[in-house]
PDB file of N, CA and C in Angstrom:
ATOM      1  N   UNK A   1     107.734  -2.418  67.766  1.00  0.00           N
ATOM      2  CA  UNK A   1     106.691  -1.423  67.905  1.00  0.00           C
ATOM      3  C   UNK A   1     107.235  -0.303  68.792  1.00  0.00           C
ATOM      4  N   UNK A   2     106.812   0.993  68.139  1.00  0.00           N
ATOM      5  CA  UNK A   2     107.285   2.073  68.854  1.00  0.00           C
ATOM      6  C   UNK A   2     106.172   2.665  69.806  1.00  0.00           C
ATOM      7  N   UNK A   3     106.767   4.063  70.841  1.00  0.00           N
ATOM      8  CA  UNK A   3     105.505   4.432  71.420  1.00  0.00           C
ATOM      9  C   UNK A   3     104.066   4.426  70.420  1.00  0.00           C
ATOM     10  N   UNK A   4     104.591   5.431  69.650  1.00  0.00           N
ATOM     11  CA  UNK A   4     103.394   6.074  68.868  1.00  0.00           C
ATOM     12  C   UNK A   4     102.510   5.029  68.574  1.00  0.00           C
ATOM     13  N   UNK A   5     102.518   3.935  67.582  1.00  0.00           N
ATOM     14  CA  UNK A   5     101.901   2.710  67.152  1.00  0.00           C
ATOM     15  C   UNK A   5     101.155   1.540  68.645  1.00  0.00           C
ATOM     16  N   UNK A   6     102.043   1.703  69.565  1.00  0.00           N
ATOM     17  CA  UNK A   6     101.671   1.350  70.509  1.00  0.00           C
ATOM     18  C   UNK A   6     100.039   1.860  71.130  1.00  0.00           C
ATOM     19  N   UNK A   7     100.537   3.464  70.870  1.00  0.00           N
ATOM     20  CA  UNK A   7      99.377   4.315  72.175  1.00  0.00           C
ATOM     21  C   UNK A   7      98.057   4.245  71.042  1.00  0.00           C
ATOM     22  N   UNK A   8      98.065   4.202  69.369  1.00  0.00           N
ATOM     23  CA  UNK A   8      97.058   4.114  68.343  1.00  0.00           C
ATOM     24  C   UNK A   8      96.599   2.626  68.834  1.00  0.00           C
ATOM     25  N   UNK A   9      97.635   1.250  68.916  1.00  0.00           N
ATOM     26  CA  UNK A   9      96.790   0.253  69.037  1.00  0.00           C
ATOM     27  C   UNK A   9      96.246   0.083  70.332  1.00  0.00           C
ATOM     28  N   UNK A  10      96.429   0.745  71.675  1.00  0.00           N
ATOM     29  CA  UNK A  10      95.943   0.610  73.335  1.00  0.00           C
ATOM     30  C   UNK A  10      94.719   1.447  72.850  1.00  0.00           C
ATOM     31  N   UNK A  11      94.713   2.335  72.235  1.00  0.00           N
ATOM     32  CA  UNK A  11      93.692   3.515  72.162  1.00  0.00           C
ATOM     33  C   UNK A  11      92.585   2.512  71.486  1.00  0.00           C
ATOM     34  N   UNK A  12      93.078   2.101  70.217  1.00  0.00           N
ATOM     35  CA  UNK A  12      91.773   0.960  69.597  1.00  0.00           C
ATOM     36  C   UNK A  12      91.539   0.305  70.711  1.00  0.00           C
ATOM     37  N   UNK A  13      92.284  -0.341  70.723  1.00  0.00           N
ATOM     38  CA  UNK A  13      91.449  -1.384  72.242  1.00  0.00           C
ATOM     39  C   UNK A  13      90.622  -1.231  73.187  1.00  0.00           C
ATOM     40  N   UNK A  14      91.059  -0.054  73.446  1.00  0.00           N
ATOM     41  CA  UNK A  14      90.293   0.661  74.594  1.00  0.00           C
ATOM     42  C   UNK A  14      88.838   1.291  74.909  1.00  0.00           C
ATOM     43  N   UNK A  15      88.526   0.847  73.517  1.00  0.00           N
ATOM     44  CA  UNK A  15      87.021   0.636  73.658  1.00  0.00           C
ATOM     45  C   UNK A  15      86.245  -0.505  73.519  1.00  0.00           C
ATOM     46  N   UNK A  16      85.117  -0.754  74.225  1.00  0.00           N
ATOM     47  CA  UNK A  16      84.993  -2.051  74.852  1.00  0.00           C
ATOM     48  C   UNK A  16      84.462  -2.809  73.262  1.00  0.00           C
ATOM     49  N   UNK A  17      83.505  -2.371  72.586  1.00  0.00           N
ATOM     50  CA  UNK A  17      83.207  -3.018  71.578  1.00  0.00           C
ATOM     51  C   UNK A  17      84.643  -3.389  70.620  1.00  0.00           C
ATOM     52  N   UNK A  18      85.524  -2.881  70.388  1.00  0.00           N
ATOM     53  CA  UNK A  18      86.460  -2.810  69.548  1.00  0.00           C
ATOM     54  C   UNK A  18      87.308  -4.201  70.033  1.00  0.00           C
ATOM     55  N   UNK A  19      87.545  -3.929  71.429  1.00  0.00           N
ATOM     56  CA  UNK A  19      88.215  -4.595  72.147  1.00  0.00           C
ATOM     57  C   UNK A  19      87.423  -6.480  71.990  1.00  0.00           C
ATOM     58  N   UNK A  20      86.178  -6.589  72.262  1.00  0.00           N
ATOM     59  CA  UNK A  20      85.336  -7.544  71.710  1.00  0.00           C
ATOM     60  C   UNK A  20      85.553  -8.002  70.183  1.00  0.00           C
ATOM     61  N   UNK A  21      85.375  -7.396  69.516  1.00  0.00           N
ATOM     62  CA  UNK A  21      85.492  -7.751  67.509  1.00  0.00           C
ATOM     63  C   UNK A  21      87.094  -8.122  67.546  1.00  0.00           C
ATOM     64  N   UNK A  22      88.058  -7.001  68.463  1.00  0.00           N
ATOM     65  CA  UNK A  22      89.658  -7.865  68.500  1.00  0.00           C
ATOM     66  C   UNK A  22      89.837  -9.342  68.979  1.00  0.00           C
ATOM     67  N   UNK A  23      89.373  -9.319  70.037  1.00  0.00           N
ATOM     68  CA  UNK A  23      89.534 -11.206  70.572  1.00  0.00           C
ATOM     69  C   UNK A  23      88.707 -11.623  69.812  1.00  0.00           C
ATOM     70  N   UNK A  24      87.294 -11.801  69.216  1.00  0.00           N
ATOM     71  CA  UNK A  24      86.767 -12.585  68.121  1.00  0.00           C
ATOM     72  C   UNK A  24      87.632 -12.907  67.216  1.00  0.00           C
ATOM     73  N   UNK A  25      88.031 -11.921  66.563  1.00  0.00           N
ATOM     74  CA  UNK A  25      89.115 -12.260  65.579  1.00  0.00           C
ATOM     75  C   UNK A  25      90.217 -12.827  65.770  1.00  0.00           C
ATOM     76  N   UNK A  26      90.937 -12.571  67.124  1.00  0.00           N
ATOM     77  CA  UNK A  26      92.017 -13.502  67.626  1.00  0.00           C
ATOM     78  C   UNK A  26      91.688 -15.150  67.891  1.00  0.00           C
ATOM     79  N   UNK A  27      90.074 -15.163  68.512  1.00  0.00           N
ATOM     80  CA  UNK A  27      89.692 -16.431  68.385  1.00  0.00           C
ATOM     81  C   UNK A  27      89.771 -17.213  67.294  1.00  0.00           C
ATOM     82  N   UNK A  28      88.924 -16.873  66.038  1.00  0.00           N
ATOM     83  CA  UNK A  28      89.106 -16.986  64.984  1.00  0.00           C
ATOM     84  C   UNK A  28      90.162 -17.907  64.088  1.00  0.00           C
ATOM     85  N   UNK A  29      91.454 -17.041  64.789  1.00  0.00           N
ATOM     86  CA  UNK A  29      92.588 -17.258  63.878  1.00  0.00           C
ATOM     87  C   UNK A  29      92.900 -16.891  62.462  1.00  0.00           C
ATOM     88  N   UNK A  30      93.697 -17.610  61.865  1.00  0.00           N
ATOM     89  CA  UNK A  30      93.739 -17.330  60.328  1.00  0.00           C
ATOM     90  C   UNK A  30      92.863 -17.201  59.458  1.00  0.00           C
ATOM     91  N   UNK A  31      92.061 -17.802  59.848  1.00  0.00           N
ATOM     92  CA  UNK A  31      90.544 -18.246  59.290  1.00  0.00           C
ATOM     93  C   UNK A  31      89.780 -16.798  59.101  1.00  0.00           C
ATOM     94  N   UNK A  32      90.265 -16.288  59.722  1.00  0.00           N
ATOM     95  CA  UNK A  32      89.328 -14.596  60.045  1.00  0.00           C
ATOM     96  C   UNK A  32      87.860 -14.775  60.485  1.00  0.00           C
ATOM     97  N   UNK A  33      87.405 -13.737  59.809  1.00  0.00           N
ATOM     98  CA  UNK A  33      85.841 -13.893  59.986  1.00  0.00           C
ATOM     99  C   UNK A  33      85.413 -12.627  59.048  1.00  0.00           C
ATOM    100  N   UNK A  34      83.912 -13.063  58.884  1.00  0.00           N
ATOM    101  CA  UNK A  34      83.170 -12.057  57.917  1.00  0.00           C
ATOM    102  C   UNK A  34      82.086 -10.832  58.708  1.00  0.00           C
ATOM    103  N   UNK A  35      82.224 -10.069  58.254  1.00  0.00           N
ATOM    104  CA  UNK A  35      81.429  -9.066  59.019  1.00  0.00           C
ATOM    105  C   UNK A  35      80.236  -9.545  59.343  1.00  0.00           C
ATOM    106  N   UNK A  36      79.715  -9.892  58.288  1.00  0.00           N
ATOM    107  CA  UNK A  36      78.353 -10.696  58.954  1.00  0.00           C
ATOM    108  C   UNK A  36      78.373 -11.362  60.024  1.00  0.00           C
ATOM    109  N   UNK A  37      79.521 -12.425  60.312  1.00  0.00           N
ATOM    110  CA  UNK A  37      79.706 -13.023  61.366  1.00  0.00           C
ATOM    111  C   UNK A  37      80.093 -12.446  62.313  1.00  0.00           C
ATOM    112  N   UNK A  38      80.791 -11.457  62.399  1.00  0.00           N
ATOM    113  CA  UNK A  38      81.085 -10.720  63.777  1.00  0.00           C
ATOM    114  C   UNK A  38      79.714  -9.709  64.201  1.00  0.00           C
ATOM    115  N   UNK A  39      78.849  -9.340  63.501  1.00  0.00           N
ATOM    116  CA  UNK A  39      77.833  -8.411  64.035  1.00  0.00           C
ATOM    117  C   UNK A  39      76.785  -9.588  64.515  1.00  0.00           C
ATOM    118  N   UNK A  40      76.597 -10.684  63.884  1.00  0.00           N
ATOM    119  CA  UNK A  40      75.469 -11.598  64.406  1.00  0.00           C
ATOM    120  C   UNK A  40      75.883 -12.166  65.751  1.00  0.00           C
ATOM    121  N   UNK A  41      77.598 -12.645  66.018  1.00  0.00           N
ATOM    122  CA  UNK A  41      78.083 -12.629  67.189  1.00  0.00           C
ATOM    123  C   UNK A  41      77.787 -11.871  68.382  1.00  0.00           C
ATOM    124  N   UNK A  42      78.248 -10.781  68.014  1.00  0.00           N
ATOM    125  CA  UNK A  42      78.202  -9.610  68.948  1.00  0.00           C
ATOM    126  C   UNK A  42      76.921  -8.838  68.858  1.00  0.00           C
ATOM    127  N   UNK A  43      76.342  -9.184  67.951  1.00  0.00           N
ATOM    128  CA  UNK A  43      74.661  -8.258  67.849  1.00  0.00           C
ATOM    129  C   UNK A  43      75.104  -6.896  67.711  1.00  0.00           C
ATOM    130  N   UNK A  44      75.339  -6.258  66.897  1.00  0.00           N
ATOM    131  CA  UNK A  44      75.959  -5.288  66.567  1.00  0.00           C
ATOM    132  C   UNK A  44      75.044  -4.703  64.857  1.00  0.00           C
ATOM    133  N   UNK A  45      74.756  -3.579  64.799  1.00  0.00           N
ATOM    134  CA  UNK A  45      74.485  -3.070  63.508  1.00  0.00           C
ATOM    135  C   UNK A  45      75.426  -3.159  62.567  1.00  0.00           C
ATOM    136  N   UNK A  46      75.613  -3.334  61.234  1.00  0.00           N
ATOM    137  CA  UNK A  46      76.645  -3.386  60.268  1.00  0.00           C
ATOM    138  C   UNK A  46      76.666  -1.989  60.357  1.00  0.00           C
ATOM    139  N   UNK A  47      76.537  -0.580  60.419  1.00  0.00           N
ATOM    140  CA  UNK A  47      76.941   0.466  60.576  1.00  0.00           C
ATOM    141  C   UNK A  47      77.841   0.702  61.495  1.00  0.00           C
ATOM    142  N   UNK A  48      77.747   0.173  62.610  1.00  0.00           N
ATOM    143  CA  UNK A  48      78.287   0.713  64.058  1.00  0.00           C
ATOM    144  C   UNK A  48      79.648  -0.172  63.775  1.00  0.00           C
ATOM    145  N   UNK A  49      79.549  -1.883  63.012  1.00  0.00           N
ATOM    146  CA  UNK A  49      80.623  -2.601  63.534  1.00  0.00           C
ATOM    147  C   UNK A  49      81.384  -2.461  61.851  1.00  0.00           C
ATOM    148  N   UNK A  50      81.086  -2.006  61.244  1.00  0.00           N
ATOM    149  CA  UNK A  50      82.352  -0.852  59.678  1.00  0.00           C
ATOM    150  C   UNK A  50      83.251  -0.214  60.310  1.00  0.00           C
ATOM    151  N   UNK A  51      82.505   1.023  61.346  1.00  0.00           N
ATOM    152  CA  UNK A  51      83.047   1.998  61.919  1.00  0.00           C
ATOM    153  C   UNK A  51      84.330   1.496  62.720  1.00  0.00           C
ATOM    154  N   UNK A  52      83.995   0.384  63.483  1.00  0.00           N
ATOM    155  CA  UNK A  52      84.938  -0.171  64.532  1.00  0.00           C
ATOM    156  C   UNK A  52      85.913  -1.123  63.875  1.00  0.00           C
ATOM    157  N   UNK A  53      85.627  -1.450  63.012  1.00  0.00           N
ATOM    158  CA  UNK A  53      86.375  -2.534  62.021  1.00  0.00           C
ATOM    159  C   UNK A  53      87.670  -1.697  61.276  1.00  0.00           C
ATOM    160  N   UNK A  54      86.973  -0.241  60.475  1.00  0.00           N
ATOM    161  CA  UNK A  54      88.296   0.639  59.783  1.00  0.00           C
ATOM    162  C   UNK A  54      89.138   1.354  61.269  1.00  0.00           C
ATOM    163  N   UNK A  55      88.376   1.474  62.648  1.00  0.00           N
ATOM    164  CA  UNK A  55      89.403   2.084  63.431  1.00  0.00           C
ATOM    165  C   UNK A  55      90.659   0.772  63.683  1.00  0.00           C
ATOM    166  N   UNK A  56      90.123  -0.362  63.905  1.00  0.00           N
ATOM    167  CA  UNK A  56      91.570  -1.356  63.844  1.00  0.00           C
ATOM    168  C   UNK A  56      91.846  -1.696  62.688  1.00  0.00           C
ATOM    169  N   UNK A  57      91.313  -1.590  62.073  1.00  0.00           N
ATOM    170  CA  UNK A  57      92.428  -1.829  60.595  1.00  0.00           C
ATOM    171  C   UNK A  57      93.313  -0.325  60.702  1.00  0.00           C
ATOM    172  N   UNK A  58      93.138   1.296  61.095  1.00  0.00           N
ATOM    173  CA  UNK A  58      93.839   2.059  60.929  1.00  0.00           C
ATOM    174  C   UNK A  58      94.491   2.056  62.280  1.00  0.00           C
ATOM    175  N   UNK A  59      94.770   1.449  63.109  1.00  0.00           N
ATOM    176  CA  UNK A  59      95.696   1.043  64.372  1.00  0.00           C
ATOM    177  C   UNK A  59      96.437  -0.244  63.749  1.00  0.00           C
ATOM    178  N   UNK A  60      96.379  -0.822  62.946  1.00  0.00           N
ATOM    179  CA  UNK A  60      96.963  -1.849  62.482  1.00  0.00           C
ATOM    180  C   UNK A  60      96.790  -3.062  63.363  1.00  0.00           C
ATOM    181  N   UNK A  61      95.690  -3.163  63.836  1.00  0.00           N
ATOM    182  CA  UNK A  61      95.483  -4.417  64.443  1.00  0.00           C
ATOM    183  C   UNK A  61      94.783  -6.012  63.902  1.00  0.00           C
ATOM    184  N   UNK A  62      94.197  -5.612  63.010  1.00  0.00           N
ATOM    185  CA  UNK A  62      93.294  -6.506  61.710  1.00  0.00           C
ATOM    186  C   UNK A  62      93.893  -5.718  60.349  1.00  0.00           C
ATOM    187  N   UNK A  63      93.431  -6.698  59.543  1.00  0.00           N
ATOM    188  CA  UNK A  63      93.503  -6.825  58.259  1.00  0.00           C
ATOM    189  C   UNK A  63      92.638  -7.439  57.650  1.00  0.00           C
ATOM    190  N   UNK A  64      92.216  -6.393  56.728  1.00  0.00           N
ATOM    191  CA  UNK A  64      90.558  -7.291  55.538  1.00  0.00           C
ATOM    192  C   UNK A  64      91.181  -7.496  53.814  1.00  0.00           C
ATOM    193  N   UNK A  65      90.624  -8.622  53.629  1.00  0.00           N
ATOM    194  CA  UNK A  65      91.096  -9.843  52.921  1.00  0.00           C
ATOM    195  C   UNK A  65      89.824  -9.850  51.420  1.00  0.00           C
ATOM    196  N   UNK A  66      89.830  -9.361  50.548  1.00  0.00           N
ATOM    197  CA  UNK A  66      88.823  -9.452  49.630  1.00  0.00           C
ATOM    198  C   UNK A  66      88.405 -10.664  48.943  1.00  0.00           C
ATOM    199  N   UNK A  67      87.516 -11.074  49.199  1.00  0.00           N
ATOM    200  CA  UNK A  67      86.924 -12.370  48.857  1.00  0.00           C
ATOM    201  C   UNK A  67      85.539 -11.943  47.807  1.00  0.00           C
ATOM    202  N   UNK A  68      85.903 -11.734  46.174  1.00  0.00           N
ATOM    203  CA  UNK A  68      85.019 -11.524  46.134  1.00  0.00           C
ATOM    204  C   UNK A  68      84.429 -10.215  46.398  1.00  0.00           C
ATOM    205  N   UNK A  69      83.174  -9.721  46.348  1.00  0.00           N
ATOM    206  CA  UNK A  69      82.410  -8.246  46.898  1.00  0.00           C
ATOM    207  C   UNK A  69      82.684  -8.591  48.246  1.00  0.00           C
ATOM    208  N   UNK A  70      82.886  -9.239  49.182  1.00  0.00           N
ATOM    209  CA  UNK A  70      82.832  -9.192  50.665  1.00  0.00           C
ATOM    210  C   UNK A  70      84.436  -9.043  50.530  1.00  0.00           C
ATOM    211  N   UNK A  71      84.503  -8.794  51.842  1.00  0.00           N
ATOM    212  CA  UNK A  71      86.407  -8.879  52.853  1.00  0.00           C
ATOM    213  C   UNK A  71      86.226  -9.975  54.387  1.00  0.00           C
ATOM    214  N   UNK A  72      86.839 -10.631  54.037  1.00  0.00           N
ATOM    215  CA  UNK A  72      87.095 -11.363  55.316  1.00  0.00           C
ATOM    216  C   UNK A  72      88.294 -10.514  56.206  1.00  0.00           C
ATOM    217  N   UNK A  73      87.767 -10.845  57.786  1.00  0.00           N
ATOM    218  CA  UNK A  73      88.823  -9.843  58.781  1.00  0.00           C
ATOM    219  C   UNK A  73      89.560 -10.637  59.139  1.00  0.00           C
ATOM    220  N   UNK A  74      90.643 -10.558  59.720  1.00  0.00           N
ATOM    221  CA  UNK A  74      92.134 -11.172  60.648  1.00  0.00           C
ATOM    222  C   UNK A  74      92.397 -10.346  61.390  1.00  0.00           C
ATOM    223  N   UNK A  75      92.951 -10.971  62.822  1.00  0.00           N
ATOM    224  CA  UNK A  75      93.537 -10.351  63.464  1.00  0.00           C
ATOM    225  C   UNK A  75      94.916 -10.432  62.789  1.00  0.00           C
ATOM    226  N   UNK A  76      95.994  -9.745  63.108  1.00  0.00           N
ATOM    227  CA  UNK A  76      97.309  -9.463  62.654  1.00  0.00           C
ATOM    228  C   UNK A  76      98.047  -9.865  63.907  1.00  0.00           C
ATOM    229  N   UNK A  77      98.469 -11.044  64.002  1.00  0.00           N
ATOM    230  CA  UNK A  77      99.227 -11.514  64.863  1.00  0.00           C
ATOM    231  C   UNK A  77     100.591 -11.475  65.410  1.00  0.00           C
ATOM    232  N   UNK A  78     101.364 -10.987  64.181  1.00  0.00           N
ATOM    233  CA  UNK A  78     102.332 -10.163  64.182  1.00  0.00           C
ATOM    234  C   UNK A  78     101.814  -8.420  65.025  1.00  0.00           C
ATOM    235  N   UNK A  79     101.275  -7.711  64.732  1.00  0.00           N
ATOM    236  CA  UNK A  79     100.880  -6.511  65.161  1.00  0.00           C
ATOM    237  C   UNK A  79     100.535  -7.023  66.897  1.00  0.00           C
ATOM    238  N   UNK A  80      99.630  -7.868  67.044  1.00  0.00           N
ATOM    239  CA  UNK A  80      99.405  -8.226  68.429  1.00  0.00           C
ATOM    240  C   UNK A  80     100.727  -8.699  69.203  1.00  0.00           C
ATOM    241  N   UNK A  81     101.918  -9.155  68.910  1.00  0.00           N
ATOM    242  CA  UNK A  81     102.453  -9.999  69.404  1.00  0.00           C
ATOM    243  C   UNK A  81     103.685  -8.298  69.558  1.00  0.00           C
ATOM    244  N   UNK A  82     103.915  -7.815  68.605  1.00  0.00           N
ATOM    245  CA  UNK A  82     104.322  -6.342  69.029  1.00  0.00           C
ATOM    246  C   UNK A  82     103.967  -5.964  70.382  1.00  0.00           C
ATOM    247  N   UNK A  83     102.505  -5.389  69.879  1.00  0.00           N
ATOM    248  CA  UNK A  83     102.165  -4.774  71.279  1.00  0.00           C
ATOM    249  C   UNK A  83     102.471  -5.501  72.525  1.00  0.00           C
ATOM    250  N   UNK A  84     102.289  -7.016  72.874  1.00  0.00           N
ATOM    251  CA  UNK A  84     102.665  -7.136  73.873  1.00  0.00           C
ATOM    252  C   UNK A  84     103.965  -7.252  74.004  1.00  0.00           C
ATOM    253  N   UNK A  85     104.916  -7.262  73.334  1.00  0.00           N
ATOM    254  CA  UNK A  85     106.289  -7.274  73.299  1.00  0.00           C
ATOM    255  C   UNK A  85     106.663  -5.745  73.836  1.00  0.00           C
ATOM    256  N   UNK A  86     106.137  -5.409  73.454  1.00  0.00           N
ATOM    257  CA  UNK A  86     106.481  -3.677  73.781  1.00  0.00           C
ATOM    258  C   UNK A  86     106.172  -3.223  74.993  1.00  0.00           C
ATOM    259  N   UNK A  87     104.758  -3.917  75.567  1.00  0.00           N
ATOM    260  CA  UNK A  87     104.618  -3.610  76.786  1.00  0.00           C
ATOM    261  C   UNK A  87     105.298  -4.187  78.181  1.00  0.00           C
ATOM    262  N   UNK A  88     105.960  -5.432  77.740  1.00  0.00           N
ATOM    263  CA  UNK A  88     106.699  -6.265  78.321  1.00  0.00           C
ATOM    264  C   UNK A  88     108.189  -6.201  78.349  1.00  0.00           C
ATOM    265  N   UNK A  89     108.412  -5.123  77.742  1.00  0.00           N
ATOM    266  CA  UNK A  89     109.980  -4.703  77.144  1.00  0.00           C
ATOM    267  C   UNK A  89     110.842  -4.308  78.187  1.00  0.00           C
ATOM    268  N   UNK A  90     111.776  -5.360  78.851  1.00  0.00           N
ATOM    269  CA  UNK A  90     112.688  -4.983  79.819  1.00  0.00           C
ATOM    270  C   UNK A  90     111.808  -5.254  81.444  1.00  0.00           C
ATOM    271  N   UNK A  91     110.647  -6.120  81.285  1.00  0.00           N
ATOM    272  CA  UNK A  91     110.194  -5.965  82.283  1.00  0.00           C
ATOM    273  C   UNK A  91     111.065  -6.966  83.237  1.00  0.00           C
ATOM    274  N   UNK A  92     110.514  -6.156  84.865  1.00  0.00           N
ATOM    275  CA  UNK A  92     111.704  -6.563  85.685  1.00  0.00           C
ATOM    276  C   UNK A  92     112.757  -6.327  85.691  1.00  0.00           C
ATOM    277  N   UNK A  93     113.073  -5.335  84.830  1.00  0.00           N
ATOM    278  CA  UNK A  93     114.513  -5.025  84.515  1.00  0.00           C
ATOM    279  C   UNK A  93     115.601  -5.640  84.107  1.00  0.00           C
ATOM    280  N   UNK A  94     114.514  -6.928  82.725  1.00  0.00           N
ATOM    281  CA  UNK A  94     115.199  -8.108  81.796  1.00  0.00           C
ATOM    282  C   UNK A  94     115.358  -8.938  82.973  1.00  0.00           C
ATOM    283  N   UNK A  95     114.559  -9.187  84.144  1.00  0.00           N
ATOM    284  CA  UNK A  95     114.886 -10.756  84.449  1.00  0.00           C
ATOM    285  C   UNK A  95     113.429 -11.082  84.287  1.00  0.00           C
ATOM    286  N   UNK A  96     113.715 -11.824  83.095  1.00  0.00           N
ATOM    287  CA  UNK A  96     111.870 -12.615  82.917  1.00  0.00           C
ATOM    288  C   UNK A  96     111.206 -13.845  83.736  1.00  0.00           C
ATOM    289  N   UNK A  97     112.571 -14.184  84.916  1.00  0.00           N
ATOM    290  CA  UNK A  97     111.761 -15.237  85.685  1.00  0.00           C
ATOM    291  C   UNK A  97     111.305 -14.770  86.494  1.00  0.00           C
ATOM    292  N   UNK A  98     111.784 -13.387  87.134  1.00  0.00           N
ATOM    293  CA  UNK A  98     110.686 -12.278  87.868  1.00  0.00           C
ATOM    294  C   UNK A  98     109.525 -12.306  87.735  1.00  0.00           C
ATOM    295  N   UNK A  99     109.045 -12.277  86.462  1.00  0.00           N
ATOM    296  CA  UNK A  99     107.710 -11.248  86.049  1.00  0.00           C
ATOM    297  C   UNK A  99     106.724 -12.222  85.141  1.00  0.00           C
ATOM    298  N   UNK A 100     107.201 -13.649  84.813  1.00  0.00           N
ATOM    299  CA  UNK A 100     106.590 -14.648  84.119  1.00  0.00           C
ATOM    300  C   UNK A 100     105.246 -14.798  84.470  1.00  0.00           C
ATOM    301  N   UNK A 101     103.849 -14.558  84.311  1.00  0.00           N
ATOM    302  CA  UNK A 101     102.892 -15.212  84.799  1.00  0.00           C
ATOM    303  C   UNK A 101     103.385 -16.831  85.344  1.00  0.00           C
ATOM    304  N   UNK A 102     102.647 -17.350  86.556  1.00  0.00           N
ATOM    305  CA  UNK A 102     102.417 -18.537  86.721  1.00  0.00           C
ATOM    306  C   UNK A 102     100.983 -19.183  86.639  1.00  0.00           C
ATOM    307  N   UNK A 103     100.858 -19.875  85.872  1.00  0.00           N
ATOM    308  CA  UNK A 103      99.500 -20.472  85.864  1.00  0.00           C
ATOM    309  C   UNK A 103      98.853 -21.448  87.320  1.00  0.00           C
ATOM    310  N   UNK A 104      97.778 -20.461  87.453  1.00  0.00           N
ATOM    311  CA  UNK A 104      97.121 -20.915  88.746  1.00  0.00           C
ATOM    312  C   UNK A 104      96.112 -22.100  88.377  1.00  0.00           C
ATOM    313  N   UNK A 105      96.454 -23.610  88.994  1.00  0.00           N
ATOM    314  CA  UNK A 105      95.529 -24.392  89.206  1.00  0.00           C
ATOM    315  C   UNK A 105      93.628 -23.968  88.916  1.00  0.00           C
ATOM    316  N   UNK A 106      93.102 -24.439  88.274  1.00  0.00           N
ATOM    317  CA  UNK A 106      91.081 -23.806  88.308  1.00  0.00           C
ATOM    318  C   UNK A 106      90.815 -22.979  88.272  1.00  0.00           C
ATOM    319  N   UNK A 107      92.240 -21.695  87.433  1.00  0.00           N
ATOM    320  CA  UNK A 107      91.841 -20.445  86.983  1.00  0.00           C
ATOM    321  C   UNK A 107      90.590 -20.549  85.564  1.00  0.00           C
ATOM    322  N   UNK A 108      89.380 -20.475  86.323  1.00  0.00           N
ATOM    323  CA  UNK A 108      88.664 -20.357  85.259  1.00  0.00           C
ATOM    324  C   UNK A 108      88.895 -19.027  83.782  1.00  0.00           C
ATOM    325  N   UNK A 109      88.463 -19.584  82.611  1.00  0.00           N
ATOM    326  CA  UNK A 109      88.954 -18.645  81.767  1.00  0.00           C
ATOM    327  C   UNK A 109      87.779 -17.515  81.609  1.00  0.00           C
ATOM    328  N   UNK A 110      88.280 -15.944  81.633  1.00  0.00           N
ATOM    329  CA  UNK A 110      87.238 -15.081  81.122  1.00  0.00           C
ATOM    330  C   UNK A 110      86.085 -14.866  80.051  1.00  0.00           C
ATOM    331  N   UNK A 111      85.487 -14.404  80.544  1.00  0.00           N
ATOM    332  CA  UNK A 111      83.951 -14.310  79.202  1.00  0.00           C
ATOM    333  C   UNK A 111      84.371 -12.784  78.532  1.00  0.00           C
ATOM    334  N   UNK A 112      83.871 -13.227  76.901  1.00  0.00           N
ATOM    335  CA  UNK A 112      84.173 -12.009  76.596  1.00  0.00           C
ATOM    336  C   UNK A 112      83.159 -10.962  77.282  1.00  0.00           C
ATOM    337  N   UNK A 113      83.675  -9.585  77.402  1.00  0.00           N
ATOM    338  CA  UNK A 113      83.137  -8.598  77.894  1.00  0.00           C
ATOM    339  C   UNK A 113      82.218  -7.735  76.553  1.00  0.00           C
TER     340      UNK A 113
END
């Protein structure tokens, strides 16, 4: 992943609903999910969550899957695994035992936002 593709997929993200329908779908997995299911999730209008759905599909962060008159969504795990590759690129200045997260003992895990 280059800048450009980079700053389109931080930019999708970077809005909080978008950023929400992305980890759903990362939750998800392969399995994807159906629009229906992500707006009843998130309580979201099917107008508002189309809109947010074609901005990551045009950041290349999901991918919709035709099933039929419906599309099932995916996150693109390849595309995700970019971005953080990219943002992580040379960090520490390539010594990765520098800069490794360590997992903290009863780090409770985050709620989606």
């Amino acid at each position: 992943m280059e800048l450009k593709n980079a700053t389109t997929a931080l930019s999708a993200l970077g809005h909080p609903t978008r950023l929400s329908v992305f980890r759903l779908l990362v939750e998800a997995g392969p399995d994807g999910r159906m629009p229906g299911d992500i707006a009843e999730v998130l309580s979201l209008p099917g107008a508002t969550l189309s809109f947010h759905l074609k901005e990551l599909t045009a950041a290349g962060l999901i991918q919709g899957e035709a099933h039929g008159r419906h599309i099932c969504y995916r996150a693109d795990f390849e595309a995700m695994n970019g971005l953080v590759e990219f943002l992580t690129r040379n960090c520490c200045g390539g010594d990765q035992s520098r800069c490794l997260p360590t997992a903290r003992p009863g780090t409770p895990k985050t709620d989606r936002a």
